[in-house]
Structures are given as C-alpha cells and as structure tokens.
N, C-alpha and C. Protein backbone atom coordinates (compact mmCIF):
# COMPACT_ATOMS: atom_id res chain seq x y z
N UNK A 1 105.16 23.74 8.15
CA UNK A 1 104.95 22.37 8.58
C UNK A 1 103.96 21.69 7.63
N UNK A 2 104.26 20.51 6.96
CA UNK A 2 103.75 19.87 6.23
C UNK A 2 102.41 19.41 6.85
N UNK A 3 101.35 19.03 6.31
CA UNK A 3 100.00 18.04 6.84
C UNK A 3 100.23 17.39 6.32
N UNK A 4 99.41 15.91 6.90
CA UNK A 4 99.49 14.97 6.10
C UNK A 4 97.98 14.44 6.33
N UNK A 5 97.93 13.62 5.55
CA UNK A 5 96.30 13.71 4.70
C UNK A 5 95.46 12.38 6.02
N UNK A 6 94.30 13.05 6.27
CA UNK A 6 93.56 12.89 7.37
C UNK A 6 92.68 12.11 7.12
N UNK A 7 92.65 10.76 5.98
CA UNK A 7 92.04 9.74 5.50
C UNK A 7 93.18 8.52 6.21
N UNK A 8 92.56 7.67 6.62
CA UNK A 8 93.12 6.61 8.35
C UNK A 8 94.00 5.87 7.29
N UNK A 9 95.03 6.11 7.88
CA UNK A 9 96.41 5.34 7.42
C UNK A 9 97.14 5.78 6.32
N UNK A 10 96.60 7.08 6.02
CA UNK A 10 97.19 7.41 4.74
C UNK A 10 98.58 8.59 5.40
N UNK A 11 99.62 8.54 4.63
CA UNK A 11 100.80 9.27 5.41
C UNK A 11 101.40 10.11 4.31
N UNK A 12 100.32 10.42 3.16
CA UNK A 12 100.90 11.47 2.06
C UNK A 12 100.64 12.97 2.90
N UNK A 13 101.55 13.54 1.80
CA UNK A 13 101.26 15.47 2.05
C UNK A 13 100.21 16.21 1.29
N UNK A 14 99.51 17.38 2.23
CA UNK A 14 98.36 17.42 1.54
C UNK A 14 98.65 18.70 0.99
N UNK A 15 98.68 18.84 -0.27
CA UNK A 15 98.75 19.92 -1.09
C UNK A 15 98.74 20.98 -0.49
N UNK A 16 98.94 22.20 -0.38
CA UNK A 16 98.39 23.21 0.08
C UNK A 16 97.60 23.48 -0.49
N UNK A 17 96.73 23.57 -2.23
CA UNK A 17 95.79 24.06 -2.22
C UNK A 17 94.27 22.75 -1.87
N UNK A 18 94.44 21.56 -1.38
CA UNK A 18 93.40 20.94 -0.35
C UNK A 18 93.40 21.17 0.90
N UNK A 19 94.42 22.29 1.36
CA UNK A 19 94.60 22.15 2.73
C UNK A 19 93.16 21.97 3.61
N UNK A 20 92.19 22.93 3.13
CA UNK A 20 90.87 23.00 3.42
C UNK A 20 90.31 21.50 3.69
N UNK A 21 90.79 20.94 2.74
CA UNK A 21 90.17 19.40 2.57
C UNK A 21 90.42 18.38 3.49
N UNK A 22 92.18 18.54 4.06
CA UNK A 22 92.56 18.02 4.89
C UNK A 22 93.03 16.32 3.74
N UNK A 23 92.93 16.57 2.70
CA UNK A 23 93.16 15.07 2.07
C UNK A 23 94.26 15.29 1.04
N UNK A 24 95.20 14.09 0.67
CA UNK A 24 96.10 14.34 -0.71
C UNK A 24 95.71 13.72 -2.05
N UNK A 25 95.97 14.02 -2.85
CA UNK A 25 95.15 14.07 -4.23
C UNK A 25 94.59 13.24 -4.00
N UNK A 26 95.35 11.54 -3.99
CA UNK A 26 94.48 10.46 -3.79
C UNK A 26 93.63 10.48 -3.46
N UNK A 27 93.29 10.38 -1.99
CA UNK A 27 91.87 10.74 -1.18
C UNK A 27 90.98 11.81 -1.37
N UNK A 28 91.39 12.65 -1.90
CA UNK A 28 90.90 13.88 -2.48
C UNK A 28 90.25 12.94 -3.96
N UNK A 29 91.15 12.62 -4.90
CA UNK A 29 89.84 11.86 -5.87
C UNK A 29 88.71 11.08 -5.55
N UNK A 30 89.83 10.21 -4.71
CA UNK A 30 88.67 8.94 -4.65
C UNK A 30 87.55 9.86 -3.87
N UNK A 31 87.38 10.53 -3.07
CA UNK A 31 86.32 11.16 -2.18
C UNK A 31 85.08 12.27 -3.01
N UNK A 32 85.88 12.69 -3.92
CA UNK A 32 85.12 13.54 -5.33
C UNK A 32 84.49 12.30 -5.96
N UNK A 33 84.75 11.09 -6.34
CA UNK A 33 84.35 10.38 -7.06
C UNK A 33 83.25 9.51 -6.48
N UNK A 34 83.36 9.47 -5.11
CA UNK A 34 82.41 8.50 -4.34
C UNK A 34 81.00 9.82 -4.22
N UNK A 35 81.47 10.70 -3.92
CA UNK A 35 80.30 11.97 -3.69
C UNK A 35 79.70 11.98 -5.42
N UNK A 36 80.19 12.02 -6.48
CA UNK A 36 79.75 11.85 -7.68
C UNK A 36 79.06 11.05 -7.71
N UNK A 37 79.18 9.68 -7.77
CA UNK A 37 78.16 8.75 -7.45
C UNK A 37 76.84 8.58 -6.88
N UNK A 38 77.18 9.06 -5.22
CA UNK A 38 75.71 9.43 -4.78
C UNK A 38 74.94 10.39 -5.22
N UNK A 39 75.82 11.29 -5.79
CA UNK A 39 74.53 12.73 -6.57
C UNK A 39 73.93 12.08 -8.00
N UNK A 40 74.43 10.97 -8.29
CA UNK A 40 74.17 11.08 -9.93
C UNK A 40 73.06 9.27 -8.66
N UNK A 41 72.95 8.92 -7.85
CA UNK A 41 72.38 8.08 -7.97
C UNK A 41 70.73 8.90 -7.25
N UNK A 42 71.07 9.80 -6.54
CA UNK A 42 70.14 10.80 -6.62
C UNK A 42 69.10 11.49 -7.35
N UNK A 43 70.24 11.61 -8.16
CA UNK A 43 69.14 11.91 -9.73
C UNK A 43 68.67 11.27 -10.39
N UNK A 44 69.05 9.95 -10.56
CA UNK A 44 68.45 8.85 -10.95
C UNK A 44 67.14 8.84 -11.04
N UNK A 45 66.77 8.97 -9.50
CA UNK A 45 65.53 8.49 -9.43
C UNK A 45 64.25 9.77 -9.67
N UNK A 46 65.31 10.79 -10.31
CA UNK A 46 64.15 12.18 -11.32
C UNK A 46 63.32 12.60 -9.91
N UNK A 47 63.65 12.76 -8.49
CA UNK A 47 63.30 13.32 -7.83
C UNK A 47 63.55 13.93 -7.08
N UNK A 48 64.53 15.12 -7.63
CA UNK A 48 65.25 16.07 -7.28
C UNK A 48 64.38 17.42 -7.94
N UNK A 49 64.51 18.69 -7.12
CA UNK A 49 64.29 19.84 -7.21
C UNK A 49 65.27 20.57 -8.26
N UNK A 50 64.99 21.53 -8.47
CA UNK A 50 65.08 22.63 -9.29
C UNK A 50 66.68 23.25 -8.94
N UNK A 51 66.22 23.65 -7.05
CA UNK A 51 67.57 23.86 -6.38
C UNK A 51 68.25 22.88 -5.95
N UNK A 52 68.09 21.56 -6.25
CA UNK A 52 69.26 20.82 -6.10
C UNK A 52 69.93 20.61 -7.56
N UNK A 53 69.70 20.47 -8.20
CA UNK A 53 70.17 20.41 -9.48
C UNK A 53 70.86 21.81 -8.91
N UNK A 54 70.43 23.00 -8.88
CA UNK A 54 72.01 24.12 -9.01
C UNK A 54 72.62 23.76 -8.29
N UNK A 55 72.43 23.17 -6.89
CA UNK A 55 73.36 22.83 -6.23
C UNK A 55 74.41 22.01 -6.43
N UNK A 56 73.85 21.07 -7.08
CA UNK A 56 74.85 20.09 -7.59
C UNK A 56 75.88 20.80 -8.83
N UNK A 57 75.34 21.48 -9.83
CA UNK A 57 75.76 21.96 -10.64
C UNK A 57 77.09 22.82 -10.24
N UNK A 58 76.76 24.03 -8.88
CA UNK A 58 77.48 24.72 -7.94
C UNK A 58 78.85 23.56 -7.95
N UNK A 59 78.16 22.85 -6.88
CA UNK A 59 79.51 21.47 -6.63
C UNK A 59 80.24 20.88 -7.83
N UNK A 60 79.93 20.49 -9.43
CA UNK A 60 80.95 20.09 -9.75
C UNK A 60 81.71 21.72 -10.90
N UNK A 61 81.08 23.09 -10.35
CA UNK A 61 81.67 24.08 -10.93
C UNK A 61 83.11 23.75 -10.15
N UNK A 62 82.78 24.15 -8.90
CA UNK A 62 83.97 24.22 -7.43
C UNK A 62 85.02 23.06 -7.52
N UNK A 63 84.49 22.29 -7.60
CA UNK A 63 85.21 20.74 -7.35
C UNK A 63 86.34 20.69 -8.62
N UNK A 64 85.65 20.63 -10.03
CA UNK A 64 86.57 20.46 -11.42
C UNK A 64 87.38 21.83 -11.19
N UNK A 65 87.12 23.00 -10.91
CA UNK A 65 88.03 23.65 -10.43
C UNK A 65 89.32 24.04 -9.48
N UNK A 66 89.05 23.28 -8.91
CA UNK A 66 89.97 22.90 -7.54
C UNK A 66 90.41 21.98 -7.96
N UNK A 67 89.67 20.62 -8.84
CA UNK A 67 90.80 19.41 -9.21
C UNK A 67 91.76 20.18 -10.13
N UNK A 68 91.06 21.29 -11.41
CA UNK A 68 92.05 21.40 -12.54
C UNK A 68 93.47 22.11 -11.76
N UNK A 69 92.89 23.12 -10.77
CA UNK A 69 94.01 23.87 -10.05
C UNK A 69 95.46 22.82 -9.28
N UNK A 70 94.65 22.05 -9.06
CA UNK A 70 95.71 20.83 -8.45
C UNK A 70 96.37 19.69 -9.62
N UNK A 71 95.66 19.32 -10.32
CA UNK A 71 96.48 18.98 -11.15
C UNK A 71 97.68 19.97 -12.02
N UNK A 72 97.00 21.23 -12.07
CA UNK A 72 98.34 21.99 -12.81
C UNK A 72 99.31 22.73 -12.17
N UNK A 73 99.36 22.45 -10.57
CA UNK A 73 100.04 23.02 -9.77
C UNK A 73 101.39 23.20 -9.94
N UNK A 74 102.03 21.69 -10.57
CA UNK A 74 103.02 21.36 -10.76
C UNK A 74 103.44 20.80 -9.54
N UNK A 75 102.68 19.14 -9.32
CA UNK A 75 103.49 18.60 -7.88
C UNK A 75 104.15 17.60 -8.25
N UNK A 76 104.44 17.46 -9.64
CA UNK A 76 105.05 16.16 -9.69
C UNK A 76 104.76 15.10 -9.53
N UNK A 77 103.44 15.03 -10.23
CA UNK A 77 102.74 14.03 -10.05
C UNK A 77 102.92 12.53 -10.76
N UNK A 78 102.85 11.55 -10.24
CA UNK A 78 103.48 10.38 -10.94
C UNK A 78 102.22 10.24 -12.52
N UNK A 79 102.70 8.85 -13.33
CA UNK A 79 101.28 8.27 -14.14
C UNK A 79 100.66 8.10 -14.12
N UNK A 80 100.52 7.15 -12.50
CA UNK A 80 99.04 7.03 -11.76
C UNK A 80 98.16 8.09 -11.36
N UNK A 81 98.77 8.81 -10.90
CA UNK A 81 98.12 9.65 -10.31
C UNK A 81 97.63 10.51 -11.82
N UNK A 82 98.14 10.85 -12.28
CA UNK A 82 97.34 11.98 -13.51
C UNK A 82 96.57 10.74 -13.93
N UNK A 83 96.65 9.67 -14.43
CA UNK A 83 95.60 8.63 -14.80
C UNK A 83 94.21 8.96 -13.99
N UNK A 84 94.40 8.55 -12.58
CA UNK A 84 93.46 8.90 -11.30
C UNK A 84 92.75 10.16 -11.59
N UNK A 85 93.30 10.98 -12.26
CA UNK A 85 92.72 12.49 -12.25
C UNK A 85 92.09 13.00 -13.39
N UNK A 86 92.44 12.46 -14.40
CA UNK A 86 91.69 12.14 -15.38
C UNK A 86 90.26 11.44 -15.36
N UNK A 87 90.64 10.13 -14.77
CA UNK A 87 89.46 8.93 -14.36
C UNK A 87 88.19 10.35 -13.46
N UNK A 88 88.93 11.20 -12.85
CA UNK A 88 87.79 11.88 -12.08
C UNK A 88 87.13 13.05 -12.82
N UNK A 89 87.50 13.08 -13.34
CA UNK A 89 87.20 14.76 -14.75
C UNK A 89 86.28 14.16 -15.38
N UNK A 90 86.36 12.47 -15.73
CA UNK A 90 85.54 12.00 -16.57
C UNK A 90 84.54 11.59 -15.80
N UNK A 91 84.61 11.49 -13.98
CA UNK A 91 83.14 11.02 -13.97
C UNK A 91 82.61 12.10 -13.56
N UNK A 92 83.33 13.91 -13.52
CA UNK A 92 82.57 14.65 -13.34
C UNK A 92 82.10 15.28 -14.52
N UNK A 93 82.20 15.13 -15.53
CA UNK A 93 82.05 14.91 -16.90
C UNK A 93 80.50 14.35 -16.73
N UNK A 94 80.94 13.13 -16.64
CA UNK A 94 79.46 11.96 -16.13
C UNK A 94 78.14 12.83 -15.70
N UNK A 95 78.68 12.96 -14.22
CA UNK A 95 77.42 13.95 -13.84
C UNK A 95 76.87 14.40 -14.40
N UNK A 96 77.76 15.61 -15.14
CA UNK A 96 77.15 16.64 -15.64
C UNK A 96 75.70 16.39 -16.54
N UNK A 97 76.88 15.44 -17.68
CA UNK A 97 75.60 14.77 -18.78
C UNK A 97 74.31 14.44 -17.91
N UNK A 98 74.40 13.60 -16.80
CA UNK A 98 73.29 13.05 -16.03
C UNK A 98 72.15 13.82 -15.72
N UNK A 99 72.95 15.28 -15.19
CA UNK A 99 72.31 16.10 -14.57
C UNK A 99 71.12 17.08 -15.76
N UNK A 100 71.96 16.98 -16.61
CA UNK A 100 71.32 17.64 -18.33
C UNK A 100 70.19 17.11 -18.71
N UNK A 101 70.50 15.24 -18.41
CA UNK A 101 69.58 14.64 -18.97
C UNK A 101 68.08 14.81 -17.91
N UNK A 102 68.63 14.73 -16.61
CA UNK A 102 67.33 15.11 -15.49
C UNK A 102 67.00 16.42 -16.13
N UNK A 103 67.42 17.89 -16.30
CA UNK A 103 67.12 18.66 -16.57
C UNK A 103 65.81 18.57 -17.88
N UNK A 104 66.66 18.47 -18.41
CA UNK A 104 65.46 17.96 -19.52
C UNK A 104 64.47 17.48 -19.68
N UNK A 105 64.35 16.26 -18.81
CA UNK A 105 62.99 15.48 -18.15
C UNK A 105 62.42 16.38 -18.10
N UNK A 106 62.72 17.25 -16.80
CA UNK A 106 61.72 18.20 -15.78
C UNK A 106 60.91 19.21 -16.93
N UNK A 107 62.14 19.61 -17.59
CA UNK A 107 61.36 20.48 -18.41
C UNK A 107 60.23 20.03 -19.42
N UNK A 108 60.68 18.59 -19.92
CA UNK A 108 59.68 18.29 -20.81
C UNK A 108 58.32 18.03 -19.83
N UNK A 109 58.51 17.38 -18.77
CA UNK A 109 56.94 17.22 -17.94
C UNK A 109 56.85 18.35 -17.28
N UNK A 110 57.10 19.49 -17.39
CA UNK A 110 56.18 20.54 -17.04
C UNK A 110 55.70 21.22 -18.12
N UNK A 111 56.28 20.86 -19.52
CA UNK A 111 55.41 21.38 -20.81
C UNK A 111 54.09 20.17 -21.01
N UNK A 112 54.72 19.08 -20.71
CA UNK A 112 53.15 18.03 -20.66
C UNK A 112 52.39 18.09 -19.39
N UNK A 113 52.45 18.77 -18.38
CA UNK A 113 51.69 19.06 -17.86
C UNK A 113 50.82 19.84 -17.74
C-alpha cells in the first residue's frame, strides 16, 4: 500500500526510502532546506557549542545521504524535481562552508584567548 506524503494537501507517493519521513521528495526538500536555514542562522550568531556544531555536522552527514540515496533510486524523477535536488545539495553544501567558517572562529578565539 502506497503512502502518501503527510505535508496538508499534498497527494504525492512517499518514496519508500522517506517512508520514515512520512514526506515525498518535494516536501522532503523543501523541509531539509527550511531546517538548513535555521541551523546556518544559528550559527550566525557564533554562539553555538562545540557539540552543536557535531551535531549539526551529524545532520547534514545523514540528510545528503538520504537525499543522494533518493535521488539515485531511480524514481523517475522529472527536471524539476532533480533541479529541486540539486538547489538542496547546494544549500547543504552552504552549511557546511558556514559551519567551517564558525569552526574556525572558535578556534582562532580560543588561541587569542
């Protein structure tokens, strides 16, 4: 029996490997991409811990993994949609750099400290 994706009004099928997620790619990006956002606006403000940085780091190991797994599933995915999935690689891409660049901070002000 098919699911269908548990974001309000949406009536796509949800992959089996999001089943966990309960969402189909769509909602599944856009929802990776909105959570990207708040972590990188998080860090922004260079007042994040040591263990959130792995944590976050943890999250976009899992996440770009699970997107690459779904994009190469082979679902037949239209233009848009690999466009869409791309657009999300690159803002977990984003993070990452973000997260490097906080890294770095920390380290340099605990050598000037």
């Amino acid at each position: 029996m098919a699911i269908i994706c548990s974001s309000a009004g949406c009536k796509y099928r949800v992959p089996d490997l999001l089943a966990a997620e309960g969402l189909c790619v769509l909602h599944f990006t856009l929802s990776l991409e909105q959570t990207c956002n708040d972590l990188r606006r998080q860090t922004a403000l260079g007042q994040v811990s040591r263990e959130r940085i792995e944590e976050i780091h943890q999250f976009l190991q899992q996440r770009g993994e699970l997107l690459a797994r779904v994009s190469t599933a082979g679902l037949g995915l239209s233009d848009e949609m690999k466009a869409r999935i791309l657009a999300t690689f690159l803002t977990l891409i984003n993070l990452r750099e973000n997260l490097d660049r906080v890294t770095a901070r920390l380290a340099t002000s605990k050598i000037l400290s």
